[in-house]
N, C-alpha and C. Protein backbone atom coordinates (compact mmCIF):
# COMPACT_ATOMS: atom_id res chain seq x y z
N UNK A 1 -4.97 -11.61 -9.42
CA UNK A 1 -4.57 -11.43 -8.03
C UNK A 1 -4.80 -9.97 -7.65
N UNK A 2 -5.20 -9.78 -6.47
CA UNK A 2 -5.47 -8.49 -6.07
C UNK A 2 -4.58 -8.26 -4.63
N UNK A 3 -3.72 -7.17 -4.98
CA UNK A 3 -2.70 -6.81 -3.83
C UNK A 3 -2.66 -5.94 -2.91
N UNK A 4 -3.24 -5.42 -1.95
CA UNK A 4 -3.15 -4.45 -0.97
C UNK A 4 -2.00 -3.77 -0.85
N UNK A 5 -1.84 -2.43 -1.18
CA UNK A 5 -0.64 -1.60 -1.29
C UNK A 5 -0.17 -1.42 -0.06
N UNK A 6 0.70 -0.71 0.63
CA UNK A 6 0.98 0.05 1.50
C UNK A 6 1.81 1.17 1.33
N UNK A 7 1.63 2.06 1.84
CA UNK A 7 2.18 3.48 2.19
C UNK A 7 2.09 4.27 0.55
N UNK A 8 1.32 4.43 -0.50
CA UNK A 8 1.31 4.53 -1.45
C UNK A 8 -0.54 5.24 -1.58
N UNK A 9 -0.64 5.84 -2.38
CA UNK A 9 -2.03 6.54 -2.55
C UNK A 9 -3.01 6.15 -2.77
N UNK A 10 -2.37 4.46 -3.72
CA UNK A 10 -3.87 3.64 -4.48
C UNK A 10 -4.13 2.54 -3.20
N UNK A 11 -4.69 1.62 -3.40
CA UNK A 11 -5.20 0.91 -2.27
C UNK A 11 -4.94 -0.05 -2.70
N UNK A 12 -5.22 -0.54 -3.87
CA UNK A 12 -4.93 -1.85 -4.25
C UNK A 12 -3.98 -2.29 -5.66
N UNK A 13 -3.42 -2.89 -6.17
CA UNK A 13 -3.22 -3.36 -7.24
C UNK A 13 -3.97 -4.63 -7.82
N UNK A 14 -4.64 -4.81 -8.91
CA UNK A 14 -5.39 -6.03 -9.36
C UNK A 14 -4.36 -6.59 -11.05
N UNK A 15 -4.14 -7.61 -10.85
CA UNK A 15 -3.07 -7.99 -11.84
C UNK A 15 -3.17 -9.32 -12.17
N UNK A 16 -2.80 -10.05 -13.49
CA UNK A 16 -2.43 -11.41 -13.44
C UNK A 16 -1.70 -11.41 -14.41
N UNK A 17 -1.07 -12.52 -14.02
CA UNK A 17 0.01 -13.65 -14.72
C UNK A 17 -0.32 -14.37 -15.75
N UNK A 18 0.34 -14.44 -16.86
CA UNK A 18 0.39 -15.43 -17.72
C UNK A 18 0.95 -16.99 -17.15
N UNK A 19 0.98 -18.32 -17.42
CA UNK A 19 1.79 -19.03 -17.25
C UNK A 19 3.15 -19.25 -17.40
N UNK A 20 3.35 -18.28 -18.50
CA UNK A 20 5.26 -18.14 -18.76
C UNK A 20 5.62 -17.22 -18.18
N UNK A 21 5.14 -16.14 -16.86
CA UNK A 21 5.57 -15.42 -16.48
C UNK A 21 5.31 -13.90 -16.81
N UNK A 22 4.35 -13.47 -17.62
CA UNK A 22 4.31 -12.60 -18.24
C UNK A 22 3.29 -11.87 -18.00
N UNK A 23 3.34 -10.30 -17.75
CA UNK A 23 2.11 -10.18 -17.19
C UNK A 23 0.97 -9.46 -17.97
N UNK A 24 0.00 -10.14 -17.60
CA UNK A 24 -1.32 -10.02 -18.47
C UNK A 24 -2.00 -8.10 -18.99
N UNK A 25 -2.20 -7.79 -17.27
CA UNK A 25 -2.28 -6.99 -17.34
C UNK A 25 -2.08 -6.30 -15.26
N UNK A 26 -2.74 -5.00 -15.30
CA UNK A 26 -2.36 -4.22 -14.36
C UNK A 26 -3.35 -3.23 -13.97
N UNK A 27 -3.89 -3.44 -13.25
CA UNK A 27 -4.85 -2.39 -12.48
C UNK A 27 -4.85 -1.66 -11.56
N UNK A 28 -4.53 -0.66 -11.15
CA UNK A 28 -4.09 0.20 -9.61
C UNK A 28 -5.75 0.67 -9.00
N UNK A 29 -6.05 0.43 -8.25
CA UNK A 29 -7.47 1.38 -7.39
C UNK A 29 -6.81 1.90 -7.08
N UNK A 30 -7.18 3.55 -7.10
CA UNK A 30 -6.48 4.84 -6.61
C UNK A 30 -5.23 5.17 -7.15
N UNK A 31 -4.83 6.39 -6.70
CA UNK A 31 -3.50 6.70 -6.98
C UNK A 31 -3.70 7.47 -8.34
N UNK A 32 -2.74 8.06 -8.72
CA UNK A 32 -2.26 8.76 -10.13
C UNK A 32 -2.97 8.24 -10.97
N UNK A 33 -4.19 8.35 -11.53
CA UNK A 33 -4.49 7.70 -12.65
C UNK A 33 -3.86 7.48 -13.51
N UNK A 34 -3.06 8.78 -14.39
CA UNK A 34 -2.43 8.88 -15.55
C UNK A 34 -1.07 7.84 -15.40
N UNK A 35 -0.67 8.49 -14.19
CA UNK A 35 1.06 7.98 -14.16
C UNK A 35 0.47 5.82 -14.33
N UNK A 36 -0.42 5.65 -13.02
CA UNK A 36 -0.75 4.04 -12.57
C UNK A 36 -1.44 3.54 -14.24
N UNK A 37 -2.02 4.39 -15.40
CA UNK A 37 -2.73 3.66 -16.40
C UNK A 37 -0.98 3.67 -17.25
N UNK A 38 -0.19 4.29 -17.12
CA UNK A 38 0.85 4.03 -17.94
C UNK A 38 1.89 3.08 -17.26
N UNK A 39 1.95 2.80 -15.78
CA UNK A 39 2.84 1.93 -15.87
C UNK A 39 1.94 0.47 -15.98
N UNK A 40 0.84 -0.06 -15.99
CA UNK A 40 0.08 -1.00 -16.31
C UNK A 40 0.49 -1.01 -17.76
N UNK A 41 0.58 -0.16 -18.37
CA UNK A 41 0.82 -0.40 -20.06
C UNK A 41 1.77 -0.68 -19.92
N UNK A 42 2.94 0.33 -19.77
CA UNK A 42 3.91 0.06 -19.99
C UNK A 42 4.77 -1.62 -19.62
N UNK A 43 4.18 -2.36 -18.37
CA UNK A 43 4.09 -3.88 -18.32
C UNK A 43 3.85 -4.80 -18.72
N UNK A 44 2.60 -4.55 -19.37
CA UNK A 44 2.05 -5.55 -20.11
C UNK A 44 2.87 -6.30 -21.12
N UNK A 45 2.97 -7.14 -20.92
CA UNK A 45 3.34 -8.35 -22.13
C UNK A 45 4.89 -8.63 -21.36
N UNK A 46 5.64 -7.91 -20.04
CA UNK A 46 6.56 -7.72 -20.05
C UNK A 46 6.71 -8.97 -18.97
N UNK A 47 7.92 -9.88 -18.86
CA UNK A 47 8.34 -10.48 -17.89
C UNK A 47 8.40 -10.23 -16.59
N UNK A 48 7.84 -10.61 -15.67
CA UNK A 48 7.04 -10.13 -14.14
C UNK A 48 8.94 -10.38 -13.44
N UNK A 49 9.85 -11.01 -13.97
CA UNK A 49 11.39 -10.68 -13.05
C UNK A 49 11.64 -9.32 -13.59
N UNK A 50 11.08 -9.18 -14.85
CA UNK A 50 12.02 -7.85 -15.73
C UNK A 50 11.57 -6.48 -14.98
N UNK A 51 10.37 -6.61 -14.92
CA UNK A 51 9.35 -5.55 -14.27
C UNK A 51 10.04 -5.49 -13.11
N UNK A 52 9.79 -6.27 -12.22
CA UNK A 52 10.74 -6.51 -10.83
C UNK A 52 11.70 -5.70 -10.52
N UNK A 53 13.01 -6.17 -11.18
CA UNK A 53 14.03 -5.45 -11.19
C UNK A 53 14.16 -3.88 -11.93
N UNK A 54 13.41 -3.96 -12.87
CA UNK A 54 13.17 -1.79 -13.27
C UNK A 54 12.23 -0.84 -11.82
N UNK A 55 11.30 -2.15 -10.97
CA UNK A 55 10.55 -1.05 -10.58
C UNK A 55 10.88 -1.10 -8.84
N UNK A 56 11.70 -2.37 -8.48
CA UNK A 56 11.78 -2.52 -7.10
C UNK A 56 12.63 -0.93 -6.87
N UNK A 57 12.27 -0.98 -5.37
CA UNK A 57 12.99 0.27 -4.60
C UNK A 57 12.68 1.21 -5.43
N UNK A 58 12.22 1.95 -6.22
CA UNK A 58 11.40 3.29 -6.67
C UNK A 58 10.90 4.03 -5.32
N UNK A 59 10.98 5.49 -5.28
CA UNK A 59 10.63 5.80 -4.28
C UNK A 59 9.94 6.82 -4.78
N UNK A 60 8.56 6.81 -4.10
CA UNK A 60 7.70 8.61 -4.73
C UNK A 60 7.84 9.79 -3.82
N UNK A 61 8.71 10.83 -4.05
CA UNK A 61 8.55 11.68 -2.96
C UNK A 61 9.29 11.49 -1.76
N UNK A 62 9.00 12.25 -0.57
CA UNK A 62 9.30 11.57 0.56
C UNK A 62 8.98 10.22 1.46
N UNK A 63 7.86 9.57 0.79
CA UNK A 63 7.67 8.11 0.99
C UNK A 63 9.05 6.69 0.38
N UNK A 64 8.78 5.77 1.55
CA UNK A 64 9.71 4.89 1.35
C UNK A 64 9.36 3.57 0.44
N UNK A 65 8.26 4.06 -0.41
CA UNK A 65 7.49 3.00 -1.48
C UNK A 65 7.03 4.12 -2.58
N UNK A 66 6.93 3.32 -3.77
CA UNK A 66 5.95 3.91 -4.67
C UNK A 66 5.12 3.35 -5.28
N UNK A 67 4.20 3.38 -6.27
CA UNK A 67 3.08 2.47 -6.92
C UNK A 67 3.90 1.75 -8.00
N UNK A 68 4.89 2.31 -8.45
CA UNK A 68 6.01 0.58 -8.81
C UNK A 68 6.97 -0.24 -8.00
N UNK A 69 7.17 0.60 -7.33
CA UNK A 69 7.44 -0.53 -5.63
C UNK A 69 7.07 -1.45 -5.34
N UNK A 70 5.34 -0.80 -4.82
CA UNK A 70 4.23 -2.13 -4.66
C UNK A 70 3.62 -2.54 -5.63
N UNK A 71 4.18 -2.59 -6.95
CA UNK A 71 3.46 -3.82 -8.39
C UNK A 71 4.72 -4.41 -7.75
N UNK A 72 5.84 -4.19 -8.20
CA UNK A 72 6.88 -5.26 -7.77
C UNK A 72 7.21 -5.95 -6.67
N UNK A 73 6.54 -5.52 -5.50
CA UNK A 73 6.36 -6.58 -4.43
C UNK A 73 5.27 -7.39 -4.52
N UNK A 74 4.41 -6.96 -5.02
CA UNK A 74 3.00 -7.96 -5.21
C UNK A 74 3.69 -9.09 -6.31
N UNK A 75 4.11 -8.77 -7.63
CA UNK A 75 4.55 -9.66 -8.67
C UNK A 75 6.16 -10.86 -8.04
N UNK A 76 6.80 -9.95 -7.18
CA UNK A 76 7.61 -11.03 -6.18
C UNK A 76 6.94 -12.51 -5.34
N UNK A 77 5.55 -11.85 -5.05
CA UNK A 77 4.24 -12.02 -4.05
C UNK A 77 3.92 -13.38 -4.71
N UNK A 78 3.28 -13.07 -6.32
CA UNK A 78 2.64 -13.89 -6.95
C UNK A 78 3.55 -15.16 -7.57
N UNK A 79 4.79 -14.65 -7.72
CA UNK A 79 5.80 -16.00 -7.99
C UNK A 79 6.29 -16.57 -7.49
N UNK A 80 6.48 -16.36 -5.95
CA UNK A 80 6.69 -17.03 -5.09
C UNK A 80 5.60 -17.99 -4.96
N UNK A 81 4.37 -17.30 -4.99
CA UNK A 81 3.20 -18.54 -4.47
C UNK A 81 3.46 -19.69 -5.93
N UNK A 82 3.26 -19.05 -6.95
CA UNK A 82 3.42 -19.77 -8.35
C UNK A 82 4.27 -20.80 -8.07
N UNK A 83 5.22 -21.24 -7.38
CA UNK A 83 6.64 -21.96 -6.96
C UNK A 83 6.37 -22.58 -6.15
């Protein structure tokens, strides 16, 4: 799945799901390389509610989102449709 960010530096997030919920992996276009290649790691293999709840409402800076903000609204995104 590929997610259109908002208010955040990268543009997109590209990601998928396992069938048990789990996520495969994590791709950010743009943004922090270093910080966006470690929280993709740091996800991986991890439960897309678990992720959810560590990364919702994160805020970068004076912005009212951050690039774990919008993985966790996209992964809200993708289980809802999953349902």
């Amino acid at each position: 799945m590929v997610y259109k960010t908002t208010g955040t530096c990268s543009q997109a997030i590209d990601f998928d799901l396992n069938p048990d919920g789990t996520i495969e992996h994590v791709t950010f276009i743009g943004g922090c390389n270093g910080n966006t290649q470690g929280i993709g790691a740091l996800v991986k293999g991890m439960k897309a509610e678990d992720a959810i709840a560590r990364m919702k409402g994160i805020k970068c800076g004076y912005k009212n989102t951050s690039c774990p903000d919008q993985l966790a609204i996209a992964l809200e995104k993708a289980l809802a449709a999953a349902n």
